[in-house]
C-alpha atoms as a PDB file:
ATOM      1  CA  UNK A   1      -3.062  -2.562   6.574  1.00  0.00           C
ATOM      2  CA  UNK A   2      -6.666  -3.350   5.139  1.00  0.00           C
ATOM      3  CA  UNK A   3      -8.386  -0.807   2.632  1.00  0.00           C
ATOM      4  CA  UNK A   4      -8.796   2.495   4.421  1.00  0.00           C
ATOM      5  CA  UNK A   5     -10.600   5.354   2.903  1.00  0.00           C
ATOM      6  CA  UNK A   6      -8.921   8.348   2.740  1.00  0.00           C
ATOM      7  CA  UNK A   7     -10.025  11.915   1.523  1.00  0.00           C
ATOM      8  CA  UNK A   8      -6.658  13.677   0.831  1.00  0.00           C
ATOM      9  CA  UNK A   9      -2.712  12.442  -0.382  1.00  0.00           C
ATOM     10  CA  UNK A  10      -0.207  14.980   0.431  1.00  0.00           C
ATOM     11  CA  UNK A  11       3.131  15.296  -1.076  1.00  0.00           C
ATOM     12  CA  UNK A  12       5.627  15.822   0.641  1.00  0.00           C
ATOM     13  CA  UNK A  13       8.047  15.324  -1.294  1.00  0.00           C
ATOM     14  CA  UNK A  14       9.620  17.378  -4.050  1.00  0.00           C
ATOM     15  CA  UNK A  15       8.267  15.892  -7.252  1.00  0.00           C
ATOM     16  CA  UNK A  16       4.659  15.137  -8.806  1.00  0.00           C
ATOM     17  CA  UNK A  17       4.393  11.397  -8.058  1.00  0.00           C
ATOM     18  CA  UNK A  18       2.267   9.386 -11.029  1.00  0.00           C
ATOM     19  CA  UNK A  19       0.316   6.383  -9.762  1.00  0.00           C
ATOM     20  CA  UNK A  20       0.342   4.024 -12.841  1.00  0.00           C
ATOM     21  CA  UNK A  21      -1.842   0.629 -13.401  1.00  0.00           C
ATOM     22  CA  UNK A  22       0.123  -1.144 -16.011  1.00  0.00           C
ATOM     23  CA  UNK A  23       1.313   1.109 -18.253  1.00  0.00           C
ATOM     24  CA  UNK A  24      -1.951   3.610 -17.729  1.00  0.00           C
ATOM     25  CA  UNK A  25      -1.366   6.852 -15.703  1.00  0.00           C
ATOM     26  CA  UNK A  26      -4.394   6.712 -13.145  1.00  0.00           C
ATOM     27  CA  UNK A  27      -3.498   9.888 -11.137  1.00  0.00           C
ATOM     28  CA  UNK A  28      -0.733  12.832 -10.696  1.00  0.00           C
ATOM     29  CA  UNK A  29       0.139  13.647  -7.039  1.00  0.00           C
ATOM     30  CA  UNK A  30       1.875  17.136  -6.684  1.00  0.00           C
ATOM     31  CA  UNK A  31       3.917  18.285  -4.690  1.00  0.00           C
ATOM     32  CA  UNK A  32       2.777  20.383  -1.663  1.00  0.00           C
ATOM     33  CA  UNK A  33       5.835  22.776  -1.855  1.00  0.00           C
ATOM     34  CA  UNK A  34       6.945  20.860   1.436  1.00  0.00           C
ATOM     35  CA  UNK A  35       8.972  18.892   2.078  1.00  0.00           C
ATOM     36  CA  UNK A  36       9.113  15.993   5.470  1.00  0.00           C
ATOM     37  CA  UNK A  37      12.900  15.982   6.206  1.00  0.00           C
ATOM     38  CA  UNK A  38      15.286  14.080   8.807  1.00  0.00           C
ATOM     39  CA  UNK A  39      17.546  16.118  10.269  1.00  0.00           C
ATOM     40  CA  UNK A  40      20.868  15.307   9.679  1.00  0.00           C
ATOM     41  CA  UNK A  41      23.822  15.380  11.837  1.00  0.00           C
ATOM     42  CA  UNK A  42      27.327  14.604   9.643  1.00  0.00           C
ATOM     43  CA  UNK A  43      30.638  13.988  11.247  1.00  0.00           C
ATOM     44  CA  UNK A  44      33.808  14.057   9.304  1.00  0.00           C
ATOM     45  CA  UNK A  45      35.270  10.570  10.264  1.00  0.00           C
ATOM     46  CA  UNK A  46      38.194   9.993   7.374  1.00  0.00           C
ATOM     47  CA  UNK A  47      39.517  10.553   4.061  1.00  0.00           C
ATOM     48  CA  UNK A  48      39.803   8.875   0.968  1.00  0.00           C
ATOM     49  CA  UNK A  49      43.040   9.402  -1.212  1.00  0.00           C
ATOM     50  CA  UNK A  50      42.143   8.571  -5.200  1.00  0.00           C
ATOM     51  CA  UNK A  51      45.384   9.706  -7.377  1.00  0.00           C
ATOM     52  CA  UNK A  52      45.799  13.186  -5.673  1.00  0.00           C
ATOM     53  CA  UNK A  53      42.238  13.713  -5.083  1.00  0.00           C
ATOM     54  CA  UNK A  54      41.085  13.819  -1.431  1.00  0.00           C
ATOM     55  CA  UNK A  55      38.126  13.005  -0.889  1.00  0.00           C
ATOM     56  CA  UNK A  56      36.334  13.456   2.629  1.00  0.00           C
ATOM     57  CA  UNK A  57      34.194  10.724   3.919  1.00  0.00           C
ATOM     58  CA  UNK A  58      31.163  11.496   6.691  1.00  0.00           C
ATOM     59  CA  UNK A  59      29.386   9.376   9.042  1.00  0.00           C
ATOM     60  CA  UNK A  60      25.694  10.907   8.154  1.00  0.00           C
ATOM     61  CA  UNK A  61      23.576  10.011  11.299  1.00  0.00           C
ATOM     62  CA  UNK A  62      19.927  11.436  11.067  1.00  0.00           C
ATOM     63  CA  UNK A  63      16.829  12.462  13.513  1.00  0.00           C
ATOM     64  CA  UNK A  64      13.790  13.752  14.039  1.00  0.00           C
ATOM     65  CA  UNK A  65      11.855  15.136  11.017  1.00  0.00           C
ATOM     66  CA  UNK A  66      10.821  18.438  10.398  1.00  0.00           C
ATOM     67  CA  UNK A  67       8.134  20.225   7.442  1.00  0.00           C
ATOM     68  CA  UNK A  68      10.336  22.232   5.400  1.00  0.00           C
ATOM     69  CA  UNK A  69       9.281  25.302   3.159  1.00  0.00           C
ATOM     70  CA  UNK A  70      10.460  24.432  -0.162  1.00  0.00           C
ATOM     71  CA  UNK A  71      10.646  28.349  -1.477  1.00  0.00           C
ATOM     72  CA  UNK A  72      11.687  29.746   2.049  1.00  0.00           C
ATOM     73  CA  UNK A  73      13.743  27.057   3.351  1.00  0.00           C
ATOM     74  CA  UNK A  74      11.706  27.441   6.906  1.00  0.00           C
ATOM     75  CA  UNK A  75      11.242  24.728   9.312  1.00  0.00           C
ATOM     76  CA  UNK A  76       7.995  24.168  10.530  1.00  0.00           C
ATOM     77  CA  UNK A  77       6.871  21.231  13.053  1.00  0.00           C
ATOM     78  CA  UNK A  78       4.786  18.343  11.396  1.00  0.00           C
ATOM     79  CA  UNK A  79       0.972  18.421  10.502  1.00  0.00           C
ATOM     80  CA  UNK A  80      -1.444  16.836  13.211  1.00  0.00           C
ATOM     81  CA  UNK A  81      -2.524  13.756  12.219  1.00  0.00           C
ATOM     82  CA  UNK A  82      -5.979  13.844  10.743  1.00  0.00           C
ATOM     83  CA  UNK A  83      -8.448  11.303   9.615  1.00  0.00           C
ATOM     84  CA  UNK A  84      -8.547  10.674   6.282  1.00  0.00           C
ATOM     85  CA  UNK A  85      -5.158  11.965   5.405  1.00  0.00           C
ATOM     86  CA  UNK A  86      -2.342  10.407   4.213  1.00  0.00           C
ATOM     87  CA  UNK A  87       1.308  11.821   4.200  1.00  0.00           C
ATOM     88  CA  UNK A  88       3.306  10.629   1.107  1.00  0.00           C
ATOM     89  CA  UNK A  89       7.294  11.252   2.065  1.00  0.00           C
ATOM     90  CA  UNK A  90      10.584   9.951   1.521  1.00  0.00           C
ATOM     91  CA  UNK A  91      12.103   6.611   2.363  1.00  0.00           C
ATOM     92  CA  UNK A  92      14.346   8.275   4.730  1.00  0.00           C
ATOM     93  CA  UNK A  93      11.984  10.780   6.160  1.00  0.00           C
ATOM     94  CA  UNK A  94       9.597   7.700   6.832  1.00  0.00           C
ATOM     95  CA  UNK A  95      12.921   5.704   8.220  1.00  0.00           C
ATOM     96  CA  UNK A  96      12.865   9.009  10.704  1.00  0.00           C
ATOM     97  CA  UNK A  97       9.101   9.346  11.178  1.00  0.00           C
ATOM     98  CA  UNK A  98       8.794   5.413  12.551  1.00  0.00           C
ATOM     99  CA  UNK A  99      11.852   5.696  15.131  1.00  0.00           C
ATOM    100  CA  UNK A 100      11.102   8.882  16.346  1.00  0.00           C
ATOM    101  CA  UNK A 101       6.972   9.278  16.534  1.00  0.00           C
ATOM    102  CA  UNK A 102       4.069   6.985  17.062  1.00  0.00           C
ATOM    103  CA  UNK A 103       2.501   8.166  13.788  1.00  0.00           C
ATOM    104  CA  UNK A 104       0.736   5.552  11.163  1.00  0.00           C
ATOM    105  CA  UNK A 105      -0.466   8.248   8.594  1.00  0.00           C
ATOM    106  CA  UNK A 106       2.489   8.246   6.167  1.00  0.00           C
ATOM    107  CA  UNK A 107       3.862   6.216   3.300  1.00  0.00           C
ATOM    108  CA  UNK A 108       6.456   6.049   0.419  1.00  0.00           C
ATOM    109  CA  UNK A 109       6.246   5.861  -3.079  1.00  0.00           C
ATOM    110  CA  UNK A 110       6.425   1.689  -4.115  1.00  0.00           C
ATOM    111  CA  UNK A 111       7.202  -0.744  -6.688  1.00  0.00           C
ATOM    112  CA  UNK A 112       8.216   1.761  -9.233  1.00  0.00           C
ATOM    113  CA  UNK A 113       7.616   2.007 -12.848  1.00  0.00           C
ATOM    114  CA  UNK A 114      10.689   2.906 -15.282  1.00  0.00           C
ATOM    115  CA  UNK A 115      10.891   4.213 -18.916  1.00  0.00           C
ATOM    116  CA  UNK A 116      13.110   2.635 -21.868  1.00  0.00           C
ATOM    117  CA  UNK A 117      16.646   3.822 -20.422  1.00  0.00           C
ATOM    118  CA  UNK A 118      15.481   2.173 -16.534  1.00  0.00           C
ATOM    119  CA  UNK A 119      14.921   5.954 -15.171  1.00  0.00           C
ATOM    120  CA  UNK A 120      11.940   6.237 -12.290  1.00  0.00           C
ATOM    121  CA  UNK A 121       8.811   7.985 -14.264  1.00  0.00           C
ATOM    122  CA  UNK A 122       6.035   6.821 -11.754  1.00  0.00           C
ATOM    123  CA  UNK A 123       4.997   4.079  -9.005  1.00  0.00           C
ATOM    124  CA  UNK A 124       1.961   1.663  -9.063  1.00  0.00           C
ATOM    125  CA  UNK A 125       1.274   1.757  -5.162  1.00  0.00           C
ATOM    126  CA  UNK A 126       2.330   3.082  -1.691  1.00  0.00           C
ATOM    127  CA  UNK A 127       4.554   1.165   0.983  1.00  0.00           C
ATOM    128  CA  UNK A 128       4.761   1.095   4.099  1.00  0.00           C
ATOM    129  CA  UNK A 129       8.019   1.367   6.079  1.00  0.00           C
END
């Protein structure tokens, strides 16, 4: 990808995502209040016996993504693409997005920035997947 300019950054995911240049805070993303989700189709294929806990395993396939209200819980089909605007999601929603449409307007959060005790506080760019 070469530098595109782009007018808008959507969040679609759940949290405020900080865009950091060293250790400097350049910008706060929020969240839209929806979400980009693959469905999910789970299938109950064993179980796991630890002392005399049982513990049921899944095979978690997933497909096609969906815009979900993060208050209502509705599903709603995805934005049209427009010029200018970018889609930030989740690794696996952008996993989904790539095998299922022919879309090139979203990205994920990248190389991520961590505070003293290694937890995720921010990222210092966008990837493509």
């Amino acid at each position: 990808m070469q530098r595109r300019i782009v007018k808008e950054i959507r969040n679609y995911t759940p949290h405020p995502l900080e865009l950091y240049d060293g250790n400097e805070k350049l910008l706060t993303i929020e969240p839209t209040g929806y979400v980009v989700r693959a469905k999910e189709e789970k299938t109950k294929v064993g179980e796991l016996l630890f002392g005399n806990i049982l513990i049921p395993v899944y095979r978690m396939d997933y497909g096609a993504t969906t815009l979900v209200n993060e208050k209502t819980k509705e599903e709603l089909p995805l934005p049209q693409v427009q010029e200018g605007v970018v889609l930030v999601v989740s690794s696996l929603a952008a996993q989904s997005l790539r095998k299922y449409t022919n879309r090139d307007d979203f990205l994920v959060p990248g190389d991520p920035v961590r505070d003293e005790k290694g937890r995720i506080i921010g990222m210092r760019g966008l990837c493509i997947i």
